[in-house]
Protein backbone atom coordinates (compact mmCIF):
# COMPACT_ATOMS: atom_id res chain seq x y z
CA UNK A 1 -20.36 6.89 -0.56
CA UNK A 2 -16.59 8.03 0.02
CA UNK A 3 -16.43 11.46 2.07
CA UNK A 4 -14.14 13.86 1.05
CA UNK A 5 -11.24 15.64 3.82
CA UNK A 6 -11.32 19.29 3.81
CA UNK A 7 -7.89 19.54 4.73
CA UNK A 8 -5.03 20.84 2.57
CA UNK A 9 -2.40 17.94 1.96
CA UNK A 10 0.88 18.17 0.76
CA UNK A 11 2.12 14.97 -0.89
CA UNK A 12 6.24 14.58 -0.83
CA UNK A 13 7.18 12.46 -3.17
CA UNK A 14 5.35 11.72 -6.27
CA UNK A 15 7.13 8.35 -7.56
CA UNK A 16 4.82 5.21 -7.98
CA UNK A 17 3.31 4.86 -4.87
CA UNK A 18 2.98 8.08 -4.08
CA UNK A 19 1.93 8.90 -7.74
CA UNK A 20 -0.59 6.14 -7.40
CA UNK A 21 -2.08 6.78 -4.16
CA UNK A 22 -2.65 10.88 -4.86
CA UNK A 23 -4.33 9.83 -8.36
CA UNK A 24 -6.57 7.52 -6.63
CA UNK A 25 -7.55 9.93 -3.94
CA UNK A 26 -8.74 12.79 -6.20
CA UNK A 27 -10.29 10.44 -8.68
CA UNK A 28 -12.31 9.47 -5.89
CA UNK A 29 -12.73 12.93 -4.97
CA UNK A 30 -11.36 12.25 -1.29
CA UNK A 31 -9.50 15.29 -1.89
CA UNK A 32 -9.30 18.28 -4.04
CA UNK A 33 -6.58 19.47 -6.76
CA UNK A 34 -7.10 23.26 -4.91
CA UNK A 35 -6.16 21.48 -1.47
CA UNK A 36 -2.85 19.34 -2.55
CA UNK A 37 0.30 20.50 -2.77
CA UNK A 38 2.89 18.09 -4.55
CA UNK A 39 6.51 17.93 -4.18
CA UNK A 40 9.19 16.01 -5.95
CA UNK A 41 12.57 15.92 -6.58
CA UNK A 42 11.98 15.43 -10.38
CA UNK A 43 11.34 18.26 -11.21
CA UNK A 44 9.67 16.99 -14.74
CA UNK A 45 8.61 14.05 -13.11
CA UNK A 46 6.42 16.60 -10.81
CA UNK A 47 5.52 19.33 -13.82
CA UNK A 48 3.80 16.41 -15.80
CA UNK A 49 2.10 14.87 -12.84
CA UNK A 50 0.93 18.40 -11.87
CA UNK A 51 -0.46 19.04 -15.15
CA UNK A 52 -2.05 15.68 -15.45
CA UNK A 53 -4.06 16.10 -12.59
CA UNK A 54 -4.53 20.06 -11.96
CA UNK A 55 -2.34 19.97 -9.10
CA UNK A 56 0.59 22.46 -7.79
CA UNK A 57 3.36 21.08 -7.43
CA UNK A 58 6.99 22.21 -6.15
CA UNK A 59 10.74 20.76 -5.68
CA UNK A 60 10.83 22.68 -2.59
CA UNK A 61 9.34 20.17 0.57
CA UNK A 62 10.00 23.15 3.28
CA UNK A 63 7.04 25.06 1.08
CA UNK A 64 5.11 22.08 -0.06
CA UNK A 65 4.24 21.56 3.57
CA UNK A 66 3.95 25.28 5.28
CA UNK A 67 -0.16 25.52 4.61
CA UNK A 68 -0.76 21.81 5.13
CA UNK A 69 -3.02 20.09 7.34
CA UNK A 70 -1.65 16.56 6.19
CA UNK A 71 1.69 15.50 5.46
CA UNK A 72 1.95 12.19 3.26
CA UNK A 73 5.73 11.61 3.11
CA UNK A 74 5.95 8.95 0.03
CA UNK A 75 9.56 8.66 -0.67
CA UNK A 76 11.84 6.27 0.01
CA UNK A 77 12.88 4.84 3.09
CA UNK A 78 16.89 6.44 3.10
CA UNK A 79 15.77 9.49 2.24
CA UNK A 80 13.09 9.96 5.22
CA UNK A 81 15.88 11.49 7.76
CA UNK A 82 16.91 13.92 5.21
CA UNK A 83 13.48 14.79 4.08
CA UNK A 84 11.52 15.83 7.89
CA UNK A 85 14.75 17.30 8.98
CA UNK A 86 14.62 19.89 5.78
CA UNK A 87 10.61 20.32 6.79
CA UNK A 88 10.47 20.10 10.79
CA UNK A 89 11.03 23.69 11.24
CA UNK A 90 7.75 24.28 9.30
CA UNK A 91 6.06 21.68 10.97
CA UNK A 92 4.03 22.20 14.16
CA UNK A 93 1.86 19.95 16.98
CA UNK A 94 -1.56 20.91 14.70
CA UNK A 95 -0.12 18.71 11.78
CA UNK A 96 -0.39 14.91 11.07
CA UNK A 97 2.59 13.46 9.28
CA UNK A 98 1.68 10.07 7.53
CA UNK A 99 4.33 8.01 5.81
CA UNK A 100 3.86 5.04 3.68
CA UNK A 101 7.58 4.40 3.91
CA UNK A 102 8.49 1.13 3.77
CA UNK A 103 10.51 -0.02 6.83
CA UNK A 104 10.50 3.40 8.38
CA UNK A 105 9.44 3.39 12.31
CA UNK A 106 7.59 6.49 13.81
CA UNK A 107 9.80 6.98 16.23
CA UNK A 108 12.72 7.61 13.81
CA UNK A 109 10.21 10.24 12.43
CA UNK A 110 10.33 11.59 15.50
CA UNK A 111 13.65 11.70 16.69
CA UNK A 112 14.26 13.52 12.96
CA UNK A 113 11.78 16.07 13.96
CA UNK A 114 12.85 16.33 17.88
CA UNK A 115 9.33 17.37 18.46
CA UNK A 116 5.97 16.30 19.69
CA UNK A 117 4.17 16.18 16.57
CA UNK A 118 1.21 13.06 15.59
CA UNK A 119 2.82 10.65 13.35
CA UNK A 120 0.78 7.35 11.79
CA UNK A 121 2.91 4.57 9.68
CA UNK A 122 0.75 3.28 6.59
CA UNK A 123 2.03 0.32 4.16
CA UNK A 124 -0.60 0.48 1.85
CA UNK A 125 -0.57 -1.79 -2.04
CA UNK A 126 -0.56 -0.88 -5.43
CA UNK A 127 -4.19 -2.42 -5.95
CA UNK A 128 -5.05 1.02 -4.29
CA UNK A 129 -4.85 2.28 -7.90
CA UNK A 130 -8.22 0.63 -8.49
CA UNK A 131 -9.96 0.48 -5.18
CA UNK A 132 -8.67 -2.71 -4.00
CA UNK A 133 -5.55 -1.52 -2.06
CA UNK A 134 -4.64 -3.08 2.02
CA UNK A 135 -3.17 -1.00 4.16
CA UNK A 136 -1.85 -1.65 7.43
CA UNK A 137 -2.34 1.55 10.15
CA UNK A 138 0.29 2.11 13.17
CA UNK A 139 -0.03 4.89 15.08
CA UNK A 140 3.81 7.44 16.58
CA UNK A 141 4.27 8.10 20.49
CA UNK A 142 2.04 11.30 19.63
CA UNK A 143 -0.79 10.20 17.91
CA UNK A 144 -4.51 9.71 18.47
CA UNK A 145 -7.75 7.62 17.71
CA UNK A 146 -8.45 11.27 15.92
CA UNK A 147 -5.10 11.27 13.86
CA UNK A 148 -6.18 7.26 12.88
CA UNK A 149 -9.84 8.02 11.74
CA UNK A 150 -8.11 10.19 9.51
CA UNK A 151 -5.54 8.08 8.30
CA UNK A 152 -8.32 5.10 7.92
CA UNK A 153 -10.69 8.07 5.91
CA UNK A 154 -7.50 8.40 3.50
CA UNK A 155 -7.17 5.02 2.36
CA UNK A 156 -10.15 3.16 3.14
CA UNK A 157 -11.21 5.32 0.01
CA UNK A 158 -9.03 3.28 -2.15
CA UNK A 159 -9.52 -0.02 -0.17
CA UNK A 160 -9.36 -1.56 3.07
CA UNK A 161 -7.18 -0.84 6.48
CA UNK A 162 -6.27 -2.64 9.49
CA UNK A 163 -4.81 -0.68 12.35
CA UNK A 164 -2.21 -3.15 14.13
CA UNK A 165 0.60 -2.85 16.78
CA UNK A 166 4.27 -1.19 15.21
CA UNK A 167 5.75 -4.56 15.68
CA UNK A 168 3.53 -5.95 13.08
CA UNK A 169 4.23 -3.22 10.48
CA UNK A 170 7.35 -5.33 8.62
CA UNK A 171 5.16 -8.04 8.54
CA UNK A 172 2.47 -6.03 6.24
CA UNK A 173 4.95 -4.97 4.45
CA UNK A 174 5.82 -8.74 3.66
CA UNK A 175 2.42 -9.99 3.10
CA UNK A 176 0.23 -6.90 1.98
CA UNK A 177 2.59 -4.74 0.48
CA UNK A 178 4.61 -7.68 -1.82
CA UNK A 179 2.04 -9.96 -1.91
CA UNK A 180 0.41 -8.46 -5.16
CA UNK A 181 3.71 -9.19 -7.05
CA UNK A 182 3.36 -12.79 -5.92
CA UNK A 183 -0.35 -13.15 -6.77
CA UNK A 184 0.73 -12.15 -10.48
CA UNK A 185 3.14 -14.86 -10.79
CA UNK A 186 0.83 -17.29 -9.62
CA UNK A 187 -1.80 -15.48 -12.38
CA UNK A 188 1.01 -15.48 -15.08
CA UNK A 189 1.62 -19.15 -14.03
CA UNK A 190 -2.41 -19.91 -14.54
CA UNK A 191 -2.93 -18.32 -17.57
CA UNK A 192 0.13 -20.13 -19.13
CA UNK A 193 -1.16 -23.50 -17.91
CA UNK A 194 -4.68 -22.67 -19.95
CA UNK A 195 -2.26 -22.20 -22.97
CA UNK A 196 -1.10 -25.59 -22.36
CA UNK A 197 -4.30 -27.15 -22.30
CA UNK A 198 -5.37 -25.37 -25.33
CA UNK A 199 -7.25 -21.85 -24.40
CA UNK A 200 -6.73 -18.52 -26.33
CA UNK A 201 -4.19 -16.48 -24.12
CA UNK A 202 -6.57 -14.01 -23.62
CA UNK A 203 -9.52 -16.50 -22.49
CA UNK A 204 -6.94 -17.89 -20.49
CA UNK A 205 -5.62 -14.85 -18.55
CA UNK A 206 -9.13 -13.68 -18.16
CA UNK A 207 -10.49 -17.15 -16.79
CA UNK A 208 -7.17 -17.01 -14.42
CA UNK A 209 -8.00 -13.25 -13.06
CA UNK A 210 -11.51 -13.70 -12.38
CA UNK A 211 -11.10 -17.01 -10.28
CA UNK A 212 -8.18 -15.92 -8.14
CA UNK A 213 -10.87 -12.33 -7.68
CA UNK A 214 -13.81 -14.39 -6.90
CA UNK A 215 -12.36 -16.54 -4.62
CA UNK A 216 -10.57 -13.64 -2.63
CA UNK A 217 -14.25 -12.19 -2.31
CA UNK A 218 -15.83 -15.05 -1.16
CA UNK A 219 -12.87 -15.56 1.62
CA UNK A 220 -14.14 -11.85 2.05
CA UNK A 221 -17.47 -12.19 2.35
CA UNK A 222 -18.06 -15.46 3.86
CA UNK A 223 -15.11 -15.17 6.76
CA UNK A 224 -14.30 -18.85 6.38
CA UNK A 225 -10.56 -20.40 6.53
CA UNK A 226 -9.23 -20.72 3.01
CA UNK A 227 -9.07 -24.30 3.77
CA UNK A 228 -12.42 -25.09 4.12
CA UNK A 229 -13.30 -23.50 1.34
CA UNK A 230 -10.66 -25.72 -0.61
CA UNK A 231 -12.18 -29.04 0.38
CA UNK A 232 -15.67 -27.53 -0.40
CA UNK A 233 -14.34 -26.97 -4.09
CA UNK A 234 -12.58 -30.84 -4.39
CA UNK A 235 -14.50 -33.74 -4.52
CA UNK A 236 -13.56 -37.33 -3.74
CA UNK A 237 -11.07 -38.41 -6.60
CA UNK A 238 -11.73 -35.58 -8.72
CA UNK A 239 -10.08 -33.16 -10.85
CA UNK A 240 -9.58 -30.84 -8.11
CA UNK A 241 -7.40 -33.01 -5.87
CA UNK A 242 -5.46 -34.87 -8.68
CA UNK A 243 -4.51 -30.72 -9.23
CA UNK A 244 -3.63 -29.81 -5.22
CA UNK A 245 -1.46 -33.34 -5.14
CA UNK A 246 0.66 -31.72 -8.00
CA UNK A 247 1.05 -28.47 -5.83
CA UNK A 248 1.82 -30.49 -2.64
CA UNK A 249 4.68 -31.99 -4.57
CA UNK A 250 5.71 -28.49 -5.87
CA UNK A 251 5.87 -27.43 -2.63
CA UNK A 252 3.53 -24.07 -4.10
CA UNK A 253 2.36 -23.67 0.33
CA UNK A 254 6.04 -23.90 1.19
CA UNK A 255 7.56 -21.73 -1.43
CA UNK A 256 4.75 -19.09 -0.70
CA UNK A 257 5.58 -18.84 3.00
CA UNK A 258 9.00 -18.46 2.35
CA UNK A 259 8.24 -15.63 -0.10
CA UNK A 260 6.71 -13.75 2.53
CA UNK A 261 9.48 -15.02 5.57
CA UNK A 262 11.76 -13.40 3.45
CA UNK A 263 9.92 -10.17 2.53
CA UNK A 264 9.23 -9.24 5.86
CA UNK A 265 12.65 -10.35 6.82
CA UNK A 266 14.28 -7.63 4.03
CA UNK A 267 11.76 -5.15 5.17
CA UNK A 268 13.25 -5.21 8.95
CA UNK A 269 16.71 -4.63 7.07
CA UNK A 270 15.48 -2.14 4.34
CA UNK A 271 15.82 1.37 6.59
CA UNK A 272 19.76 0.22 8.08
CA UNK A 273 20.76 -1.59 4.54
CA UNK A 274 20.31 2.00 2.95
């Protein structure tokens, strides 16, 4: 059973992943509507959200985070500097700032708020929005086991974490963090091919969904290298293998790689390209 955090949060920045995350967490009842304070730019973007889920909710970050015991900065990743600069003098030593920034390093965090104060990176997915999310942990100069357990309570409510070295962060961001946009290509790309061979779109999207699920579970559950659970599924001069031959010649392993070479490349260039 998920455990809730008494703490009061303040969540800056209620766009889509920020948006998603919050809704997750107090649908899951991780958290509270009486402890969270959101803040947005938009101001109607942050009335309807506030309404929706019985949440205040401000334009004004410097208030948003003066009662908070968390700090989930969710905008994005050129307007971090701006953002902790207008909130460090409201910020003190007793506070954890998390930021699910993309590309955005703690210790630019803390330079911006030129103070010793616990900061953790998080990169988490949109899957969160249904319990499935990743999300890869890195803790600041300034932060603790403590300041991860809570971190890890956070969004191991909406999925699973792994805590990994800084270095390793752009890298999540190109696997973890994109990778759900290339899973639904390859989905869109199955369901079309059962339209091909004659299936009802729907059957054929559904049949497409629950394969690529199960056999992320049983990678999961069972531990074992995807590719030993390929040759368990293909059978000497079967249907199977006359299908991987075809995405050999595609080059499908090749193209994915690249796909996420090139993610986690952008990512590295995201924070300075903005």
């Amino acid at each position: 059973m998920n455990k809730a955090i008494h703490k009061r949060v303040a969540v800056l920045g209620l766009g889509k992943m920020g948006g998603i995350l919050l809704e997750a967490l107090l649908r899951e009842k991780i958290l509270s509507p009486e402890s969270v304070v959101g803040s947005d730019s938009d101001s109607e973007r942050a009335r309807l959200l506030g309404e929706r889920l019985g949440i205040s909710v401000t334009t004004d970050n410097a208030k948003a985070v003066e009662q908070a015991d968390l700090i989930l900065i969710c905008v994005k990743p050129n307007v971090v500097k701006e953002l902790v600069e207008e909130i460090s003098p409201q910020i003190s030593s007793d506070q954890l700032l998390i930021s699910i920034a993309a590309s955005v390093p703690t210790h630019y965090i803390e330079a911006a708020l030129d103070a010793e104060i616990p900061v953790v990176r998080a990169m988490p997915n949109t899957p969160c929005v249904v319990g499935y999310g990743m999300t890869g942990l890195s803790k600041g100069r300034f932060a603790d086991e403590s300041h991860l357990d809570i971190t890890r309570a956070l969004f191991e409510a909406v999925g699973i974490t792994i805590t990994l070295d800084e270095k390793h962060m752009d890298a999540v961001t190109g696997l973890s963090a994109s990778g759900p946009a290339f899973v639904y290509v390859i989905l869109e790309s199955l369901g079309e091919a059962g339209v091909k061979v004659g299936l009802p779109r729907e059957a054929a999207n559904l049949l497409a969904a629950q394969t690529v699920r199960g056999a992320a579970q049983v990678v999961l559950e069972t531990g074992d290298h995807p590719a030993l659970l390929k040759d368990a599924v293909t059978t000497p001069g079967g249907c199977t293998v006359e299908g991987l031959m075809e995405l050999e010649e595609g080059k499908l392993r090749l193209t994915l790689i690249k796909a996420v070479v090139k993610a986690t490349r952008r990512a590295k260039e995201l924070l300075l390209a903005n």
